[in-house]
N, C-alpha and C. Protein backbone atom coordinates (compact mmCIF):
# COMPACT_ATOMS: atom_id res chain seq x y z
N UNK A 1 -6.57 -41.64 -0.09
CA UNK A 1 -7.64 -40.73 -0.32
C UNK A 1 -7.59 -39.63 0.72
N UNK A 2 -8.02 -38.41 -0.02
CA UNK A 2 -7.79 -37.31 1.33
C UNK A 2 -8.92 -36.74 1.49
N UNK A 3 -9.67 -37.28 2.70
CA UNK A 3 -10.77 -36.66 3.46
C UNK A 3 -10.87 -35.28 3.67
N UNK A 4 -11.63 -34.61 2.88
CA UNK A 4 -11.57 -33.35 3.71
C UNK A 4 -12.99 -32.84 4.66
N UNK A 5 -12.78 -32.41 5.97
CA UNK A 5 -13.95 -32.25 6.70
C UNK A 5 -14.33 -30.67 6.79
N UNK A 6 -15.23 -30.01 6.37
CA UNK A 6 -15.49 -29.03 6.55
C UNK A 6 -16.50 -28.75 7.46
N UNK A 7 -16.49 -27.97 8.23
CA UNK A 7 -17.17 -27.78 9.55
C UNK A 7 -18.64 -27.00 9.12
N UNK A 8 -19.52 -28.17 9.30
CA UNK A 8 -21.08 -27.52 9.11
C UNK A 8 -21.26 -26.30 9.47
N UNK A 9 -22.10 -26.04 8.99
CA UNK A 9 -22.61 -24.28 8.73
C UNK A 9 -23.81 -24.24 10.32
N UNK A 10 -23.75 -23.63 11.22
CA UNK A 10 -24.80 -23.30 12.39
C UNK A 10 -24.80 -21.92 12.18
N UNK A 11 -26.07 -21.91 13.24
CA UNK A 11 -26.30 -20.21 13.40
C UNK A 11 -25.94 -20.56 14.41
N UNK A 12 -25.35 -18.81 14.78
CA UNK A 12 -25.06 -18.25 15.01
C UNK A 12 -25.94 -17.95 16.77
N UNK A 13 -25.69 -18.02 17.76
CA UNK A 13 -26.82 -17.75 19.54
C UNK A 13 -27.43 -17.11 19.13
N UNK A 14 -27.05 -15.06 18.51
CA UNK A 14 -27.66 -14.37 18.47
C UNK A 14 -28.48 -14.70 17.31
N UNK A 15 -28.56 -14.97 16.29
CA UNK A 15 -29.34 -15.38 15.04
C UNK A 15 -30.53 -16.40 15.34
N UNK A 16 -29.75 -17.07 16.14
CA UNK A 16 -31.16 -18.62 16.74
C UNK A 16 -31.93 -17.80 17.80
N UNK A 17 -31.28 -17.17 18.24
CA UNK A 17 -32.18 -16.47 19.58
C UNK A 17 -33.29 -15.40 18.69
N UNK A 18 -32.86 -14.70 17.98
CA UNK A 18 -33.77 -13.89 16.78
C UNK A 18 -35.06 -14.45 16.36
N UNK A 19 -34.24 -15.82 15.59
CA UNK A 19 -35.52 -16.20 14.58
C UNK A 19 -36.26 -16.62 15.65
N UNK A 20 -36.11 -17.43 16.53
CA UNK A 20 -36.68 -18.56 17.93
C UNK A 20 -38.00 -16.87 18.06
N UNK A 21 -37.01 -15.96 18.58
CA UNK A 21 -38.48 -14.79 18.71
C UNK A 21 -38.93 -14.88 17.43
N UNK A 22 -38.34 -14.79 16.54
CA UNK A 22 -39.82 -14.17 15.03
C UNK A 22 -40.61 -14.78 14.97
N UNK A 23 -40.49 -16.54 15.05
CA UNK A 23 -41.58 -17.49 14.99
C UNK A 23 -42.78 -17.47 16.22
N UNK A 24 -42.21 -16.85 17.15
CA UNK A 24 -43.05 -16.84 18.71
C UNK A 24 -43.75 -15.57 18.19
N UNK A 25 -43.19 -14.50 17.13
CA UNK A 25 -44.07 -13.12 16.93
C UNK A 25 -44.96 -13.51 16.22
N UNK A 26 -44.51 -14.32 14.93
CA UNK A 26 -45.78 -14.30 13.58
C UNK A 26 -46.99 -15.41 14.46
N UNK A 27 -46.03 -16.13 14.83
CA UNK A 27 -47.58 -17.49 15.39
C UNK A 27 -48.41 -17.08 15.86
N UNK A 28 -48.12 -15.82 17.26
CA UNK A 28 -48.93 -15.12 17.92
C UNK A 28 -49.82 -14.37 17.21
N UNK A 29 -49.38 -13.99 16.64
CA UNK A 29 -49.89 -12.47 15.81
C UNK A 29 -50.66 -13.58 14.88
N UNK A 30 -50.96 -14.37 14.27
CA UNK A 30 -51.49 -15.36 13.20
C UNK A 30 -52.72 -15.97 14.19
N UNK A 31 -52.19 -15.99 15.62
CA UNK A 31 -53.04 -16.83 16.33
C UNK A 31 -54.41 -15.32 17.15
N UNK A 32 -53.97 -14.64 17.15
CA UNK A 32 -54.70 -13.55 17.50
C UNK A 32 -55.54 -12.55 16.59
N UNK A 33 -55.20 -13.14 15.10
CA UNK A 33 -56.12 -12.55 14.35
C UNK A 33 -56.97 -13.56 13.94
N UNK A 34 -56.44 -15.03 13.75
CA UNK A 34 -57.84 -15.75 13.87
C UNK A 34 -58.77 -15.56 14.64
N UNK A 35 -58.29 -15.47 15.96
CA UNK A 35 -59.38 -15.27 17.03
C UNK A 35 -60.13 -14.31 16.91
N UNK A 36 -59.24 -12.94 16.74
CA UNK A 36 -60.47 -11.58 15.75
C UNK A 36 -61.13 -12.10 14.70
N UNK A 37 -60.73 -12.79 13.98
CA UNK A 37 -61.77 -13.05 12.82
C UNK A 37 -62.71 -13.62 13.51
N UNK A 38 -62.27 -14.51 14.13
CA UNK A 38 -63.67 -15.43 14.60
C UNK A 38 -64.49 -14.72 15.39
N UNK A 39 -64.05 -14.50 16.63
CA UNK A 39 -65.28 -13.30 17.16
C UNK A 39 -65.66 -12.51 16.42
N UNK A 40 -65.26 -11.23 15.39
CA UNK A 40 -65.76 -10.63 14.65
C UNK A 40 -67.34 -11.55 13.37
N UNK A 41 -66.45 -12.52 13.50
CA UNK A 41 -67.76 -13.50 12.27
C UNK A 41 -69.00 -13.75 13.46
N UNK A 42 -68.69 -14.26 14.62
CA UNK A 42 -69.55 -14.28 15.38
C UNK A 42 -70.70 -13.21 15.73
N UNK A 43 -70.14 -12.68 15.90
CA UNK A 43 -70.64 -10.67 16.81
C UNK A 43 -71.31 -9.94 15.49
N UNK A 44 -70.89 -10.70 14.24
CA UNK A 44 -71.15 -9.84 12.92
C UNK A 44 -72.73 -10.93 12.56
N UNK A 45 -72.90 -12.35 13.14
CA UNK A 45 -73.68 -13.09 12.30
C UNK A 45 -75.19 -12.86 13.50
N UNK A 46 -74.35 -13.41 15.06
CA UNK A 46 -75.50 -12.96 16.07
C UNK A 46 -75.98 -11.23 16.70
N UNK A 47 -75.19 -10.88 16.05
CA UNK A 47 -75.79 -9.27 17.05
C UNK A 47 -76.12 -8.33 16.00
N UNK A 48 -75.05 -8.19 14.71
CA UNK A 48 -75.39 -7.08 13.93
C UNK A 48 -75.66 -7.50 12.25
N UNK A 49 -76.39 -8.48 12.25
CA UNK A 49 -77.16 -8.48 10.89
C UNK A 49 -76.01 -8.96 9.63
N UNK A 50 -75.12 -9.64 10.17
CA UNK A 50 -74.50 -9.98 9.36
C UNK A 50 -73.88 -8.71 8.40
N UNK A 51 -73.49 -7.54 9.02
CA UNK A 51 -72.36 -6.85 8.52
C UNK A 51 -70.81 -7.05 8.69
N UNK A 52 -70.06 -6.15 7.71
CA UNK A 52 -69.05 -6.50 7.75
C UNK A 52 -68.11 -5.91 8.91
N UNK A 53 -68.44 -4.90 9.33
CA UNK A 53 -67.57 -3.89 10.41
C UNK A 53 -67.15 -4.57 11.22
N UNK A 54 -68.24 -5.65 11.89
CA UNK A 54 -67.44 -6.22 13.54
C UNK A 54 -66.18 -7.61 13.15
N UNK A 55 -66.20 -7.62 11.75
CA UNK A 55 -65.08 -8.97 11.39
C UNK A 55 -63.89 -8.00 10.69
N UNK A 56 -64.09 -6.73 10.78
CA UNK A 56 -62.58 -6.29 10.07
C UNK A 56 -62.11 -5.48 11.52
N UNK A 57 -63.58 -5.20 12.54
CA UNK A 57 -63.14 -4.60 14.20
C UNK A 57 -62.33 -6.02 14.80
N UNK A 58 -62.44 -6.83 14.47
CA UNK A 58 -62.36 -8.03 14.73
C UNK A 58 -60.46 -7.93 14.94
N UNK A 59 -60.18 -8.58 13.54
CA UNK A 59 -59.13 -8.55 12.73
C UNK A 59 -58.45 -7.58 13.27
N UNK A 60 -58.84 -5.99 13.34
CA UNK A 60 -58.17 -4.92 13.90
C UNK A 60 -57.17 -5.38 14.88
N UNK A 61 -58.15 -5.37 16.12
CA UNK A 61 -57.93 -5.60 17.44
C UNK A 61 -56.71 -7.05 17.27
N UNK A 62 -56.92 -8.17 16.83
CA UNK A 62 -56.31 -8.82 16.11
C UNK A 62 -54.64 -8.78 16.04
N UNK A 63 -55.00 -8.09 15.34
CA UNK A 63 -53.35 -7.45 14.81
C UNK A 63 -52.61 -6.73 15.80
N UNK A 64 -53.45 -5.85 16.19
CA UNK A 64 -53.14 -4.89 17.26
C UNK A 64 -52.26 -5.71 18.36
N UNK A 65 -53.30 -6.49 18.71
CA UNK A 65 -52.60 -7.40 19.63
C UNK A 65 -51.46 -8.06 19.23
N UNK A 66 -51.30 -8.54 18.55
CA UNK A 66 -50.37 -9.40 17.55
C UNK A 66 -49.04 -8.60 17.80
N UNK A 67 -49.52 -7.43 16.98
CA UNK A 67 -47.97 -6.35 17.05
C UNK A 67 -47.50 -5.89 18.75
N UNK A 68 -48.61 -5.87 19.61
CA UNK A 68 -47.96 -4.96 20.63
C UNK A 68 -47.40 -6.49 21.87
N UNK A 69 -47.74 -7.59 21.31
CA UNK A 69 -47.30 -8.70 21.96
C UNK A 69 -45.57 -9.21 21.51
N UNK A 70 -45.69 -8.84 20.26
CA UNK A 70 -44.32 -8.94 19.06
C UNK A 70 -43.12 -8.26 19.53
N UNK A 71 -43.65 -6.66 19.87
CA UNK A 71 -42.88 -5.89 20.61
C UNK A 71 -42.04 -5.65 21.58
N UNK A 72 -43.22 -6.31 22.44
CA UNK A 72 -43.11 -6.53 23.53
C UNK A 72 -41.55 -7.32 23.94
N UNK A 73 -42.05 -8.71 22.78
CA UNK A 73 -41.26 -10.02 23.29
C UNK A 73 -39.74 -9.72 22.20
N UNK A 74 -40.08 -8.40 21.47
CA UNK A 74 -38.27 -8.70 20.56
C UNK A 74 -37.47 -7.31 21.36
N UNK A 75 -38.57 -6.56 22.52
CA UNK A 75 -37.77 -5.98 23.49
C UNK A 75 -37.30 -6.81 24.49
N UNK A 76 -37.41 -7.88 24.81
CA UNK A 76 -37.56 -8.27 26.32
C UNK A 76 -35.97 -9.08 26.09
N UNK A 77 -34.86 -9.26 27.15
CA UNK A 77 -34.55 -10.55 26.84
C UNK A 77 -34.60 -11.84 26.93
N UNK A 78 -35.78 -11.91 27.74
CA UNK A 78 -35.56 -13.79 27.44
C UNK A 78 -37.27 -13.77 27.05
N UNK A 79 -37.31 -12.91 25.64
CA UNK A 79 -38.81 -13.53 24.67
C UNK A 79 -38.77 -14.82 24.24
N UNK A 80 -39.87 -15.18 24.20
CA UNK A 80 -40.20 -16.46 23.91
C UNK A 80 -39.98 -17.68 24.72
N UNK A 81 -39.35 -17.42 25.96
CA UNK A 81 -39.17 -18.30 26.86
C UNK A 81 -40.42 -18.07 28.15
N UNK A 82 -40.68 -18.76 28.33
CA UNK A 82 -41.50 -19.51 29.40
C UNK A 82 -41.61 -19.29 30.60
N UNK A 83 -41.94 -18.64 31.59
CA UNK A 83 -41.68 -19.39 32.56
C UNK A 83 -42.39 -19.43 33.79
N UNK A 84 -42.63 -20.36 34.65
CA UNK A 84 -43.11 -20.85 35.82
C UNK A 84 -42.44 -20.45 37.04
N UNK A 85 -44.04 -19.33 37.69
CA UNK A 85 -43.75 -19.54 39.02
C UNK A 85 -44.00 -19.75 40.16
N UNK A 86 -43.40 -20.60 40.84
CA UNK A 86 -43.32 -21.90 42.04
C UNK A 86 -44.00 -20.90 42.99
């Protein structure tokens, strides 16, 4: 019988190093517009009468953040890494 082994398919450093940032961009950016939503639902239910403006000011800011954190980290080179200092 003739075995044949074909050599699994990987990505690629630069490709893993990519996506590794995209997932560190969207989570952020996902995790910073909840938080606008939520303060905005807050700020919209206790201060201003339950309008809609301070949950889409909310959301804004939100995003805002989201994108200029995104930026930030798919300029940088070592985004999404960590680090501690001693």
């Amino acid at each position: 019988m003739n075995w044949i082994m074909s050599a699994p398919v990987t990505a690629t450093p630069s490709s893993s190093l990519l996506n590794d940032r995209w997932d560190v961009v969207i989570s952020n950016t996902l995790v910073k517009t909840g938080l606008g939503f939520g303060a905005g639902v807050l700020a919209s239910v206790v201060l201003f009468k339950r309008r809609s403006f301070p949950v889409w000011l909310g959301v804004g800011f939100g995003l805002g953040r989201g994108y200029a954190e995104g930026d930030a980290a798919l300029r940088s080179p070592t985004a999404g890494v960590r680090t501690v200092k001693a």
